[in-house]
PDB file of N, CA and C in Angstrom:
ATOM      1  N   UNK A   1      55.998  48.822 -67.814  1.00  0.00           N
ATOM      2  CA  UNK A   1      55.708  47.582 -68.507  1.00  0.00           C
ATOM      3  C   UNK A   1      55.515  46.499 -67.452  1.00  0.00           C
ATOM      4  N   UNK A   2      54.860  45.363 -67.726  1.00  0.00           N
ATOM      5  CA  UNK A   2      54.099  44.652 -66.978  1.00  0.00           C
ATOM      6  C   UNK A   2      55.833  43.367 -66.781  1.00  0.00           C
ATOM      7  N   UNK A   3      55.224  42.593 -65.982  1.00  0.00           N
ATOM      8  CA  UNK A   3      55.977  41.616 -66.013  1.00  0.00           C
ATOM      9  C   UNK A   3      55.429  40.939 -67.412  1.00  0.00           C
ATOM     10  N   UNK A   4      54.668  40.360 -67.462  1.00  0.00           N
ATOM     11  CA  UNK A   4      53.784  39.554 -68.482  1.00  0.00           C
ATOM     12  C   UNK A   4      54.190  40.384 -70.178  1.00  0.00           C
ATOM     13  N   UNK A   5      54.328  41.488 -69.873  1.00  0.00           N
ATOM     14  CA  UNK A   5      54.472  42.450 -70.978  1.00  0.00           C
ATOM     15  C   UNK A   5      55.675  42.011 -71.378  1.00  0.00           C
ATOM     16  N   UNK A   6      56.841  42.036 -70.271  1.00  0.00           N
ATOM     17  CA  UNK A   6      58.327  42.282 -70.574  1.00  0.00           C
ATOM     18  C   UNK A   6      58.596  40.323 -70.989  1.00  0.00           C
ATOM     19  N   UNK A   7      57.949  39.821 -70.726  1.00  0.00           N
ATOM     20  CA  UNK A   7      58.138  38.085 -71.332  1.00  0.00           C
ATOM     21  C   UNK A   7      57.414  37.884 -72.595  1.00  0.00           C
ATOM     22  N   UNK A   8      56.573  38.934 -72.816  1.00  0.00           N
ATOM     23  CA  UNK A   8      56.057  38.928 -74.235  1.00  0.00           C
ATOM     24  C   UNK A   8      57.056  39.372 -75.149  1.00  0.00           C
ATOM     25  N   UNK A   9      57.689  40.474 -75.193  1.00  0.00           N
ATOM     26  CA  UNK A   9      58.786  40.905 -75.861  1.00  0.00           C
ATOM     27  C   UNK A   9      59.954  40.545 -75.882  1.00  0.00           C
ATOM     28  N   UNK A  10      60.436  39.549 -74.676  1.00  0.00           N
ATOM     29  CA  UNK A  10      61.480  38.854 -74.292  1.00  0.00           C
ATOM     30  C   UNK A  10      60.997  37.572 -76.022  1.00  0.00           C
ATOM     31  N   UNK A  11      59.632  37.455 -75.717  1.00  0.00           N
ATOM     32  CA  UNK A  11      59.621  35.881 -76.359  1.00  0.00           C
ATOM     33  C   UNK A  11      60.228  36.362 -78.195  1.00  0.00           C
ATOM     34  N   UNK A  12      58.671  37.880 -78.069  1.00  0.00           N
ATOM     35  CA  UNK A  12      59.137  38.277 -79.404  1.00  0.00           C
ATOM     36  C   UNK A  12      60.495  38.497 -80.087  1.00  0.00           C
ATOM     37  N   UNK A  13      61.336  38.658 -79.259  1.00  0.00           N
ATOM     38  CA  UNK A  13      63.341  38.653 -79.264  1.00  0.00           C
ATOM     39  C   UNK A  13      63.436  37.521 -79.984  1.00  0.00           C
ATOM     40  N   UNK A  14      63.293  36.214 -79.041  1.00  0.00           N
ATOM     41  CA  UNK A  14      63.582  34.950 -78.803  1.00  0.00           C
ATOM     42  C   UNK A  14      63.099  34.383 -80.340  1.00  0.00           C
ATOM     43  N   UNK A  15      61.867  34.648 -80.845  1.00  0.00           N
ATOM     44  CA  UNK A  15      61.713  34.355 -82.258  1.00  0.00           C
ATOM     45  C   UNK A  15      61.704  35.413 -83.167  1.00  0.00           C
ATOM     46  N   UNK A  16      62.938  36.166 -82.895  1.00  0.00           N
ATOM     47  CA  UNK A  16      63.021  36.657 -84.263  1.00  0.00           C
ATOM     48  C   UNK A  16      62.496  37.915 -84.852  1.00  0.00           C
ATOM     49  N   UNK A  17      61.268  38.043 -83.981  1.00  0.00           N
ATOM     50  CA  UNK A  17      60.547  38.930 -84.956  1.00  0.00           C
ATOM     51  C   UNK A  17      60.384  40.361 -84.798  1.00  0.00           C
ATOM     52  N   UNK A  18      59.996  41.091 -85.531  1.00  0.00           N
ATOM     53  CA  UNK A  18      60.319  42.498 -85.374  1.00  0.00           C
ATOM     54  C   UNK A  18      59.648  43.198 -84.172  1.00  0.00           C
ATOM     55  N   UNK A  19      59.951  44.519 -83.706  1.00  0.00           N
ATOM     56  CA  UNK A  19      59.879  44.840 -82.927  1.00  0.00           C
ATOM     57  C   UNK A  19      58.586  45.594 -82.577  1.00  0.00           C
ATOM     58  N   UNK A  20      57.774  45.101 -82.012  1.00  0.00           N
ATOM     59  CA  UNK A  20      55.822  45.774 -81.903  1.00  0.00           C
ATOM     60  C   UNK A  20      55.856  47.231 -81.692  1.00  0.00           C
ATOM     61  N   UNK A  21      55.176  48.388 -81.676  1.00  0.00           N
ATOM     62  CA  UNK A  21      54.829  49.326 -80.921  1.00  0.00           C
ATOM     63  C   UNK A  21      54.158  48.911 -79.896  1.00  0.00           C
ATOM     64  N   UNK A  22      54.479  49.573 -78.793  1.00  0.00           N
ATOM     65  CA  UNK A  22      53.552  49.402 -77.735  1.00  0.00           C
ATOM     66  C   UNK A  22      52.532  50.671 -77.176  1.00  0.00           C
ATOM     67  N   UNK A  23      51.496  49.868 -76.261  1.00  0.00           N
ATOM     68  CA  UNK A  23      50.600  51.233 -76.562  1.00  0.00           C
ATOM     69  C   UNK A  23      49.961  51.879 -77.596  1.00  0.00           C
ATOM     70  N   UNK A  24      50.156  51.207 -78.263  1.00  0.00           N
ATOM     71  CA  UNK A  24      49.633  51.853 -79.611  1.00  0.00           C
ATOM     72  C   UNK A  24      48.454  52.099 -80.072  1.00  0.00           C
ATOM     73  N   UNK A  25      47.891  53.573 -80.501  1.00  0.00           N
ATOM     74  CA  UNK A  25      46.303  53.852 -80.439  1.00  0.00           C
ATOM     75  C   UNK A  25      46.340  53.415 -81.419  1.00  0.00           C
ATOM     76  N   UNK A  26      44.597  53.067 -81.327  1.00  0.00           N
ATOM     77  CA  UNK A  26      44.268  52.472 -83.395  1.00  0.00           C
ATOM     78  C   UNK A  26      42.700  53.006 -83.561  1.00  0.00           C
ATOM     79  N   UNK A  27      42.386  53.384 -82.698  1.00  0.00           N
ATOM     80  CA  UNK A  27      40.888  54.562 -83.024  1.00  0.00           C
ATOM     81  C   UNK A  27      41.234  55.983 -82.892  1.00  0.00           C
ATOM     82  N   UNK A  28      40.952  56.516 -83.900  1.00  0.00           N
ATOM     83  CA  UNK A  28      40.995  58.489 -84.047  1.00  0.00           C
ATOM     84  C   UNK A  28      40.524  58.940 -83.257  1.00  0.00           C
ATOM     85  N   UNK A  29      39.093  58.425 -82.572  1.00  0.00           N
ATOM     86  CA  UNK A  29      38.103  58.901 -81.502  1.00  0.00           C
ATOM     87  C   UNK A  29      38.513  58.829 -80.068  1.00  0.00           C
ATOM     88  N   UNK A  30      38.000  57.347 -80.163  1.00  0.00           N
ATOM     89  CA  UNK A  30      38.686  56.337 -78.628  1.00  0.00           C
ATOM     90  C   UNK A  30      40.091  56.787 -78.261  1.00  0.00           C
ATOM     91  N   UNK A  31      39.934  56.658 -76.832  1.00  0.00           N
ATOM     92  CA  UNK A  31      41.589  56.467 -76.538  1.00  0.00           C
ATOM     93  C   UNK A  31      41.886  54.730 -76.196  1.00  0.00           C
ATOM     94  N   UNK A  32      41.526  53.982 -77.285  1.00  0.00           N
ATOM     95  CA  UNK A  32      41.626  52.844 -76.879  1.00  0.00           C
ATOM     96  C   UNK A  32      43.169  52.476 -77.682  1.00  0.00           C
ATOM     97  N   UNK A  33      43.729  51.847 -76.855  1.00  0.00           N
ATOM     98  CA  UNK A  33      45.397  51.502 -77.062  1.00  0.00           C
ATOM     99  C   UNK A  33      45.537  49.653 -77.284  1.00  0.00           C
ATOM    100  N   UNK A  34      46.194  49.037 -78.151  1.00  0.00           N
ATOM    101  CA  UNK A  34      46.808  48.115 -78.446  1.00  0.00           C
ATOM    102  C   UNK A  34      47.554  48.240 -77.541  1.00  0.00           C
ATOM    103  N   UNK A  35      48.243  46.710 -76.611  1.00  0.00           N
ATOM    104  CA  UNK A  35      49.273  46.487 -75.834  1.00  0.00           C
ATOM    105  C   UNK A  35      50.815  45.930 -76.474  1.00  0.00           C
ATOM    106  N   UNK A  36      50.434  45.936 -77.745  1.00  0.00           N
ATOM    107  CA  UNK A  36      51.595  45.515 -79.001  1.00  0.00           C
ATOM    108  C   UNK A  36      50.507  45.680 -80.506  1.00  0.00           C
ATOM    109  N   UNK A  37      51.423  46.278 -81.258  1.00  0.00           N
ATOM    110  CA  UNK A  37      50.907  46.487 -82.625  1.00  0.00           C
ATOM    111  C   UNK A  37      51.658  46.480 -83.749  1.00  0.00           C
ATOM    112  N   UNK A  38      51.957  45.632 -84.671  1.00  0.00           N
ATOM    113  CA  UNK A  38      52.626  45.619 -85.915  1.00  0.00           C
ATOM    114  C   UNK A  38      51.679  46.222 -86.989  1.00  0.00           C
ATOM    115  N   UNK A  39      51.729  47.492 -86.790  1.00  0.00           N
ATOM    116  CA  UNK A  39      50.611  48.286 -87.906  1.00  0.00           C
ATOM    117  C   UNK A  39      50.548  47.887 -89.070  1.00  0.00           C
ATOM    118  N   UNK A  40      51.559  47.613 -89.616  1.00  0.00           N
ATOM    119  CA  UNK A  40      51.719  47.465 -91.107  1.00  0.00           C
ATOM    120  C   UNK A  40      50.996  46.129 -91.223  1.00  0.00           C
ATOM    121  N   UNK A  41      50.931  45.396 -90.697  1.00  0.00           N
ATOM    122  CA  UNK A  41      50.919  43.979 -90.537  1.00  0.00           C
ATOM    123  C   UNK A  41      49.023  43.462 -90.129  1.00  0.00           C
ATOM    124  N   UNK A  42      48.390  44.953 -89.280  1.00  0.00           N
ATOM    125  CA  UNK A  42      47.279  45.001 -88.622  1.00  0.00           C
ATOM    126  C   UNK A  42      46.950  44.439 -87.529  1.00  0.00           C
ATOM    127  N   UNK A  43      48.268  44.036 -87.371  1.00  0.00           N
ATOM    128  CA  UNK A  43      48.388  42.289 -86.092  1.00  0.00           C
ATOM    129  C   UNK A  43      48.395  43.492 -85.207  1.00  0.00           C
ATOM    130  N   UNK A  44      47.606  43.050 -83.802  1.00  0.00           N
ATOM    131  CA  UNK A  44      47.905  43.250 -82.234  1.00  0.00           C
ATOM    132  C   UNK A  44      47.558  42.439 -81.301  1.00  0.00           C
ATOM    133  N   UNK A  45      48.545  42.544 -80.498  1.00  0.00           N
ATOM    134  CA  UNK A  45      48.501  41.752 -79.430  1.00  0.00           C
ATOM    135  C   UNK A  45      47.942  42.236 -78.022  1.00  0.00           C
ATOM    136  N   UNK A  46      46.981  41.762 -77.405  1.00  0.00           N
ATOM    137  CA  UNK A  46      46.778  42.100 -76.104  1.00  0.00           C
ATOM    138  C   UNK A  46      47.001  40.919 -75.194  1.00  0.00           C
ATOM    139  N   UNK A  47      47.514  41.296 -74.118  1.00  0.00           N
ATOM    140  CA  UNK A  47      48.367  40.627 -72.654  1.00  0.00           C
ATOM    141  C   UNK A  47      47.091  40.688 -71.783  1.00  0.00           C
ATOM    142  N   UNK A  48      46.644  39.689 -71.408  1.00  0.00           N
ATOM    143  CA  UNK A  48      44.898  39.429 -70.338  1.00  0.00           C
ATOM    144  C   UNK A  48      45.964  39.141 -69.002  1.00  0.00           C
ATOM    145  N   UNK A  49      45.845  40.090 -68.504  1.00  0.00           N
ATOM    146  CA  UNK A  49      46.878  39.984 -67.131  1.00  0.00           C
ATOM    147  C   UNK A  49      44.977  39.575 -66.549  1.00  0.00           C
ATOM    148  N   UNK A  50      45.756  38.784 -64.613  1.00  0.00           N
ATOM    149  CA  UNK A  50      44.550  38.869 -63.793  1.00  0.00           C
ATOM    150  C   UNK A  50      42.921  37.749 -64.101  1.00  0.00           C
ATOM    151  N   UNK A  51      43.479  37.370 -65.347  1.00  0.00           N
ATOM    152  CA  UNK A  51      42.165  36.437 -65.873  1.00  0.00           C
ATOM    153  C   UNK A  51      41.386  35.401 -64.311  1.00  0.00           C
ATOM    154  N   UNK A  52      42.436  35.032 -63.437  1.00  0.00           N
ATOM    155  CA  UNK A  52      42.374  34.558 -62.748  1.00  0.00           C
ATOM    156  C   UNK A  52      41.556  35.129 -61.148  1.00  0.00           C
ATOM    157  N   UNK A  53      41.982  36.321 -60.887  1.00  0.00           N
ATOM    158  CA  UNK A  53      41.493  36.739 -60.132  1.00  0.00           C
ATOM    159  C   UNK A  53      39.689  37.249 -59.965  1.00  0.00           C
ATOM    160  N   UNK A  54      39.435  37.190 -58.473  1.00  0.00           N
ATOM    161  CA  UNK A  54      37.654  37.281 -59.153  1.00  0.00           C
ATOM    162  C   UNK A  54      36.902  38.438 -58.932  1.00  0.00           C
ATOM    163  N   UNK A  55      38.643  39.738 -59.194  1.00  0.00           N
ATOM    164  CA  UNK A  55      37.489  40.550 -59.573  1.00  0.00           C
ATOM    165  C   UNK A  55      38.617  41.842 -60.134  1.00  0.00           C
ATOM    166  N   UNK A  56      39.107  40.648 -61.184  1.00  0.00           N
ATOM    167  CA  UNK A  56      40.088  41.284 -62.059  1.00  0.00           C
ATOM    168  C   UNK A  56      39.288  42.259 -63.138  1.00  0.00           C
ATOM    169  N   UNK A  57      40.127  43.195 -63.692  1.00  0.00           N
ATOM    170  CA  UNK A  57      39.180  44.076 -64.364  1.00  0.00           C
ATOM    171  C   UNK A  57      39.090  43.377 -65.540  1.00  0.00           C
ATOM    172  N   UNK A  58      39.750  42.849 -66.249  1.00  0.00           N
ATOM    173  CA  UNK A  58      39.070  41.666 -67.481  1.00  0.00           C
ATOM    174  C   UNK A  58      38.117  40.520 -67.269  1.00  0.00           C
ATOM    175  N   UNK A  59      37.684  39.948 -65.920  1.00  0.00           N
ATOM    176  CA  UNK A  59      36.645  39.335 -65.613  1.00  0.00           C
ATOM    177  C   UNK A  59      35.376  40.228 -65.153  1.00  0.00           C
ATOM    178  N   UNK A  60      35.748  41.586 -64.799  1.00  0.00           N
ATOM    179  CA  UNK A  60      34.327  42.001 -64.679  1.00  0.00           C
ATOM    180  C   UNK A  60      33.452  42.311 -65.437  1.00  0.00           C
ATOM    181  N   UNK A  61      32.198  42.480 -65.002  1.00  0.00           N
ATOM    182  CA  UNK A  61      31.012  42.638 -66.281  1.00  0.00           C
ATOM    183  C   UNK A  61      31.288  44.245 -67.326  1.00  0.00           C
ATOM    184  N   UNK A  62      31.735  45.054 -66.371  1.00  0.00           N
ATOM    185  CA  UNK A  62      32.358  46.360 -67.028  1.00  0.00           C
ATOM    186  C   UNK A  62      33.340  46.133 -67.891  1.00  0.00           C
ATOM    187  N   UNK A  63      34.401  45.599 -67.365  1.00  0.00           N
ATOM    188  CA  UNK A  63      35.664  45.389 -67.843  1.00  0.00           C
ATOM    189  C   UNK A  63      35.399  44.246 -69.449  1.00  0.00           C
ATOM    190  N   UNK A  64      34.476  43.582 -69.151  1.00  0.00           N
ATOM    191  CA  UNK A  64      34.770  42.347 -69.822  1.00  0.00           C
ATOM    192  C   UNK A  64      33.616  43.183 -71.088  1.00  0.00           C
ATOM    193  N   UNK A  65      33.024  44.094 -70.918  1.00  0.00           N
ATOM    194  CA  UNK A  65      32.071  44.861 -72.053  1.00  0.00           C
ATOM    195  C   UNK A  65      32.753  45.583 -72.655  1.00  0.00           C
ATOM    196  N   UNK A  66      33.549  46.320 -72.049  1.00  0.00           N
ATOM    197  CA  UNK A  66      34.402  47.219 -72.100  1.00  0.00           C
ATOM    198  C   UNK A  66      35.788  46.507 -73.585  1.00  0.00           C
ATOM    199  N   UNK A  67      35.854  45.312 -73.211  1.00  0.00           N
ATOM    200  CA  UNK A  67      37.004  44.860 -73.755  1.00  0.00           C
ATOM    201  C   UNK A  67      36.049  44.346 -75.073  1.00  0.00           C
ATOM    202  N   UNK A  68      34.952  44.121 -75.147  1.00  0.00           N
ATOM    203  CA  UNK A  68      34.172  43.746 -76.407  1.00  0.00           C
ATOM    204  C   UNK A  68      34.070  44.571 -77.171  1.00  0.00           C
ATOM    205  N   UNK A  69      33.616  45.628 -76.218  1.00  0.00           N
ATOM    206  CA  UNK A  69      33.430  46.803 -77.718  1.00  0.00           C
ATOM    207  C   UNK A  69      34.907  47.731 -78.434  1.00  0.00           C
ATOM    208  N   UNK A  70      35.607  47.356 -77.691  1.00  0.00           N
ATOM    209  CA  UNK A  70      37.110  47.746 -78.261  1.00  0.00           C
ATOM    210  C   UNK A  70      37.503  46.763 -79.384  1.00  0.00           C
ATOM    211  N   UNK A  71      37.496  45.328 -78.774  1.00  0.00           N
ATOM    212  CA  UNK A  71      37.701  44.283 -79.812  1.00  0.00           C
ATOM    213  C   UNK A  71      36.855  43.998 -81.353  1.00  0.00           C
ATOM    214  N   UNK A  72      35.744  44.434 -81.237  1.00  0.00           N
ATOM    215  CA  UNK A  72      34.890  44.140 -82.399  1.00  0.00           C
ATOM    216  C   UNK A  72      34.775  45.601 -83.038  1.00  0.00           C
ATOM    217  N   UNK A  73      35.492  46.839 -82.320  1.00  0.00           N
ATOM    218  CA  UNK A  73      35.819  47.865 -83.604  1.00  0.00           C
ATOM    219  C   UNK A  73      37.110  48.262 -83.625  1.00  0.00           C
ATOM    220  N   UNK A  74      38.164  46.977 -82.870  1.00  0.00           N
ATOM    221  CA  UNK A  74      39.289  46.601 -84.067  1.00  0.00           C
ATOM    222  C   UNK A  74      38.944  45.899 -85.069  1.00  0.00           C
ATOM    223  N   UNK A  75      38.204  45.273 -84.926  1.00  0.00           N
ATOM    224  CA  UNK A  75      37.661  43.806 -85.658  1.00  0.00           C
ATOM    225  C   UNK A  75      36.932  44.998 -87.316  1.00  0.00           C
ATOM    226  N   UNK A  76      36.270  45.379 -86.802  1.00  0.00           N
ATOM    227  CA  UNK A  76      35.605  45.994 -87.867  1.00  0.00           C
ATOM    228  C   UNK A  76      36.520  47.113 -88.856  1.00  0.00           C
ATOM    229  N   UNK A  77      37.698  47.667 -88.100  1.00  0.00           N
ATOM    230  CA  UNK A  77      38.738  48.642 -88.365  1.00  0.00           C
ATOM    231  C   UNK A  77      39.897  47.698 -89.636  1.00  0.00           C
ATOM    232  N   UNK A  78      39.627  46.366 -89.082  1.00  0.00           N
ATOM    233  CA  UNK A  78      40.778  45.482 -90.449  1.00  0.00           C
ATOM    234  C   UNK A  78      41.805  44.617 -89.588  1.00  0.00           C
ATOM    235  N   UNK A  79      42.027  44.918 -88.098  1.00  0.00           N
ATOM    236  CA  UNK A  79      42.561  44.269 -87.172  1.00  0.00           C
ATOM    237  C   UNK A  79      42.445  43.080 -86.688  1.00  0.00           C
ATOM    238  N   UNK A  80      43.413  42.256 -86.704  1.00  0.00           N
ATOM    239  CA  UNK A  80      43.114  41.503 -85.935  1.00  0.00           C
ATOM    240  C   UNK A  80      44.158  41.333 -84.373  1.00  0.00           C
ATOM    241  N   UNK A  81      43.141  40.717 -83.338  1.00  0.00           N
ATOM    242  CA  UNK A  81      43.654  41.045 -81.831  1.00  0.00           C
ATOM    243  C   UNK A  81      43.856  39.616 -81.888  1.00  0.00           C
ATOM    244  N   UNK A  82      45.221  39.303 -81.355  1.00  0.00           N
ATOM    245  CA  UNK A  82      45.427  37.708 -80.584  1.00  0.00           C
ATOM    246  C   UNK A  82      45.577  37.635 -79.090  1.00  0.00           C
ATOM    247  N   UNK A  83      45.157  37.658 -78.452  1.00  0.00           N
ATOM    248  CA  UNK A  83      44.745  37.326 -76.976  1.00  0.00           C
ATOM    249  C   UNK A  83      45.558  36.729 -76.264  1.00  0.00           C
ATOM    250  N   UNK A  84      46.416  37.479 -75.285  1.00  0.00           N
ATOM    251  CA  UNK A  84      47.542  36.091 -74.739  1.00  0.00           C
ATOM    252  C   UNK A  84      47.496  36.005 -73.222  1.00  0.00           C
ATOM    253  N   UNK A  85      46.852  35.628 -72.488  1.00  0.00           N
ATOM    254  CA  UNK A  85      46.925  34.969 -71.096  1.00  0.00           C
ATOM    255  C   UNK A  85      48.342  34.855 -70.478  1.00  0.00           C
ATOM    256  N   UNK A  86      48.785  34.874 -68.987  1.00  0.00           N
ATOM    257  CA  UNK A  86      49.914  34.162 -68.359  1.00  0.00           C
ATOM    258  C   UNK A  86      49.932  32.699 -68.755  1.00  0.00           C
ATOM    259  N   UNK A  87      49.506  32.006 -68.486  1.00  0.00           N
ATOM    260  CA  UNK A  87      49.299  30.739 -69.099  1.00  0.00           C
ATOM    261  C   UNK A  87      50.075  30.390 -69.949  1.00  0.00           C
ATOM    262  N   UNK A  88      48.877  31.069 -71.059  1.00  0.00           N
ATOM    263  CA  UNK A  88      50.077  30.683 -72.377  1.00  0.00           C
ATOM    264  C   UNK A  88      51.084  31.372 -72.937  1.00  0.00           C
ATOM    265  N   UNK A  89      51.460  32.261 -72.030  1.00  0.00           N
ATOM    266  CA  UNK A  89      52.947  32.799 -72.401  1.00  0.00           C
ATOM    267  C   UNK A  89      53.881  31.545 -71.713  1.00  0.00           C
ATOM    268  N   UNK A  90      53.117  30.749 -70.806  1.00  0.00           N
ATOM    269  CA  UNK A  90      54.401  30.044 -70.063  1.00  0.00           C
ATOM    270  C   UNK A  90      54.335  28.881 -70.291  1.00  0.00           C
ATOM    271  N   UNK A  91      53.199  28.145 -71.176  1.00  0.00           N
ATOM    272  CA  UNK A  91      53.203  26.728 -71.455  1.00  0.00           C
ATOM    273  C   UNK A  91      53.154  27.185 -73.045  1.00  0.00           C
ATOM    274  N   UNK A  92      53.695  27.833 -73.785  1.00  0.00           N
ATOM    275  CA  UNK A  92      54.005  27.445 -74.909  1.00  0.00           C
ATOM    276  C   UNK A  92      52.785  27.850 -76.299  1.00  0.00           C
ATOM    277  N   UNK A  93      51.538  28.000 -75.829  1.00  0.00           N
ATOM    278  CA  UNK A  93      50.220  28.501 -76.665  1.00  0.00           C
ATOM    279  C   UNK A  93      50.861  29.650 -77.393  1.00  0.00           C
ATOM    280  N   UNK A  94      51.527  30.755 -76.602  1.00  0.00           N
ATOM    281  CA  UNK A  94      51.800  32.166 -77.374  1.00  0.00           C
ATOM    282  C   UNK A  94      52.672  31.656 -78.718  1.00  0.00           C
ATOM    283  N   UNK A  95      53.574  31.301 -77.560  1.00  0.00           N
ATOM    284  CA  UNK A  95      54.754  30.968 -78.873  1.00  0.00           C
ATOM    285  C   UNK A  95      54.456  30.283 -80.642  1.00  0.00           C
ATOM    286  N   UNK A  96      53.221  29.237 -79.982  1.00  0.00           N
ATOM    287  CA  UNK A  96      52.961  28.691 -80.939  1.00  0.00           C
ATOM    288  C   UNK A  96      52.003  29.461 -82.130  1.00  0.00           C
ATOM    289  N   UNK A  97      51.388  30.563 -81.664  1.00  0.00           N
ATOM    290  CA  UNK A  97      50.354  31.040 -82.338  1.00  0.00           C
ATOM    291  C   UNK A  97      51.168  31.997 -83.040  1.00  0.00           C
ATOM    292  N   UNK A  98      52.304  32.794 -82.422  1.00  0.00           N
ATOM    293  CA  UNK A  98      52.941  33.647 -83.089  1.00  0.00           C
ATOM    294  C   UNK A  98      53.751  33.502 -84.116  1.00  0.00           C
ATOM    295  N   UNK A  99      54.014  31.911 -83.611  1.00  0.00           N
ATOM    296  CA  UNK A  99      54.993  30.933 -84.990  1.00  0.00           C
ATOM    297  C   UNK A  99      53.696  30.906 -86.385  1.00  0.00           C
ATOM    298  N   UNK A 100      52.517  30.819 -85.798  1.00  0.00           N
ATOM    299  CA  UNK A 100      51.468  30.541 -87.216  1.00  0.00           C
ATOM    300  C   UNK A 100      51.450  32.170 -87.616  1.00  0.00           C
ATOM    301  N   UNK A 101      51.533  33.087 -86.811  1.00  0.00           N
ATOM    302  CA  UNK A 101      51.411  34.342 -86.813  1.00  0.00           C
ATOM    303  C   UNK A 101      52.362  34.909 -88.110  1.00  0.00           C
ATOM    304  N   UNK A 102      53.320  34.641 -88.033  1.00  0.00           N
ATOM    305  CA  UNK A 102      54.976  34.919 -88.874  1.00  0.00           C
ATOM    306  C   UNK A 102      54.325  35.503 -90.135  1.00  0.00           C
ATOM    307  N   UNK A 103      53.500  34.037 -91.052  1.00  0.00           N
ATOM    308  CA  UNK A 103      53.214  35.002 -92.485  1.00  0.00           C
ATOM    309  C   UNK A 103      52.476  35.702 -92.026  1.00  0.00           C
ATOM    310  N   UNK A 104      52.350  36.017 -91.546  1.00  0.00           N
ATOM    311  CA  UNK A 104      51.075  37.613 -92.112  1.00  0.00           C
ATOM    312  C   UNK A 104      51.786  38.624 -91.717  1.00  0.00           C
ATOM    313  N   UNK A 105      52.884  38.695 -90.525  1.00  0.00           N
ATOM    314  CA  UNK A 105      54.200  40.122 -90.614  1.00  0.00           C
ATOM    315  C   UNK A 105      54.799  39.600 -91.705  1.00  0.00           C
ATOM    316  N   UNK A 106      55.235  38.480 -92.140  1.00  0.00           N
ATOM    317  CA  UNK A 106      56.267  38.539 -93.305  1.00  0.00           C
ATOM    318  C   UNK A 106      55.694  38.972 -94.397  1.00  0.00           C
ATOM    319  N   UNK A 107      54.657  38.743 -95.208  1.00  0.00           N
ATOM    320  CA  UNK A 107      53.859  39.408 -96.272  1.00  0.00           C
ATOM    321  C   UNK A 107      53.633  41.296 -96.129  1.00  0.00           C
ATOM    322  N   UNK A 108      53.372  41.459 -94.813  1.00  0.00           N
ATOM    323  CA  UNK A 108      53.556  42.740 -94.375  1.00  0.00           C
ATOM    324  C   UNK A 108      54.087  43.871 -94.306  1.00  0.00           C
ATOM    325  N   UNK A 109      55.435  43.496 -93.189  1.00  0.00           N
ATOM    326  CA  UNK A 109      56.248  44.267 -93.177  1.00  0.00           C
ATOM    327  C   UNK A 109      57.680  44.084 -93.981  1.00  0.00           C
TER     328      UNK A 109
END
């Protein structure tokens, strides 16, 4: 687990909320994996480690295609992906989105 990973789940503790799968496949075909997944819920979370670097594998043209066509056939699968940067795990964005996040695990699970 990542550093970035282990402050994501630290936060998820911190409010409360239930506990994600991690890794979690969500295509039959693909081996494409969720980095947190509340199945029941359809919620996943992916951690954009490296955004910064310039020639991080989420800024490259591979990487960054790569991450489209995964995202838009979660998207099409019933999923939705919330996107979380270092950044905003540490100024407060995550926290806040996961606080708007709440109903849709609470209706859920």
């Amino acid at each position: 687990m990542s550093n970035l990973e282990a402050e994501f789940i630290f936060l998820c503790n911190a409010l409360g909320l239930p506990e994600p799968e991690r890794e979690a496949r969500f295509d039959p075909v693909r081996k494409w994996r969720f980095d947190f997944l509340w199945r029941a819920a359809r919620l996943a979370v992916e951690i954009e480690g490296g955004v910064w670097m310039k020639n991080g594998r989420h800024t490259s043209g591979k990487g960054y295609s790569g991450d489209a066509e995964k995202y838009n056939a979660a998207a099409l699968a019933g999923y939705m992906v919330l996107r979380f940067t270092a950044d905003m795990l540490h100024d407060g964005r995550a926290e806040t989105t996961l606080n708007d996040a709440r109903g849709i695990m609470e209706v859920t699970l």
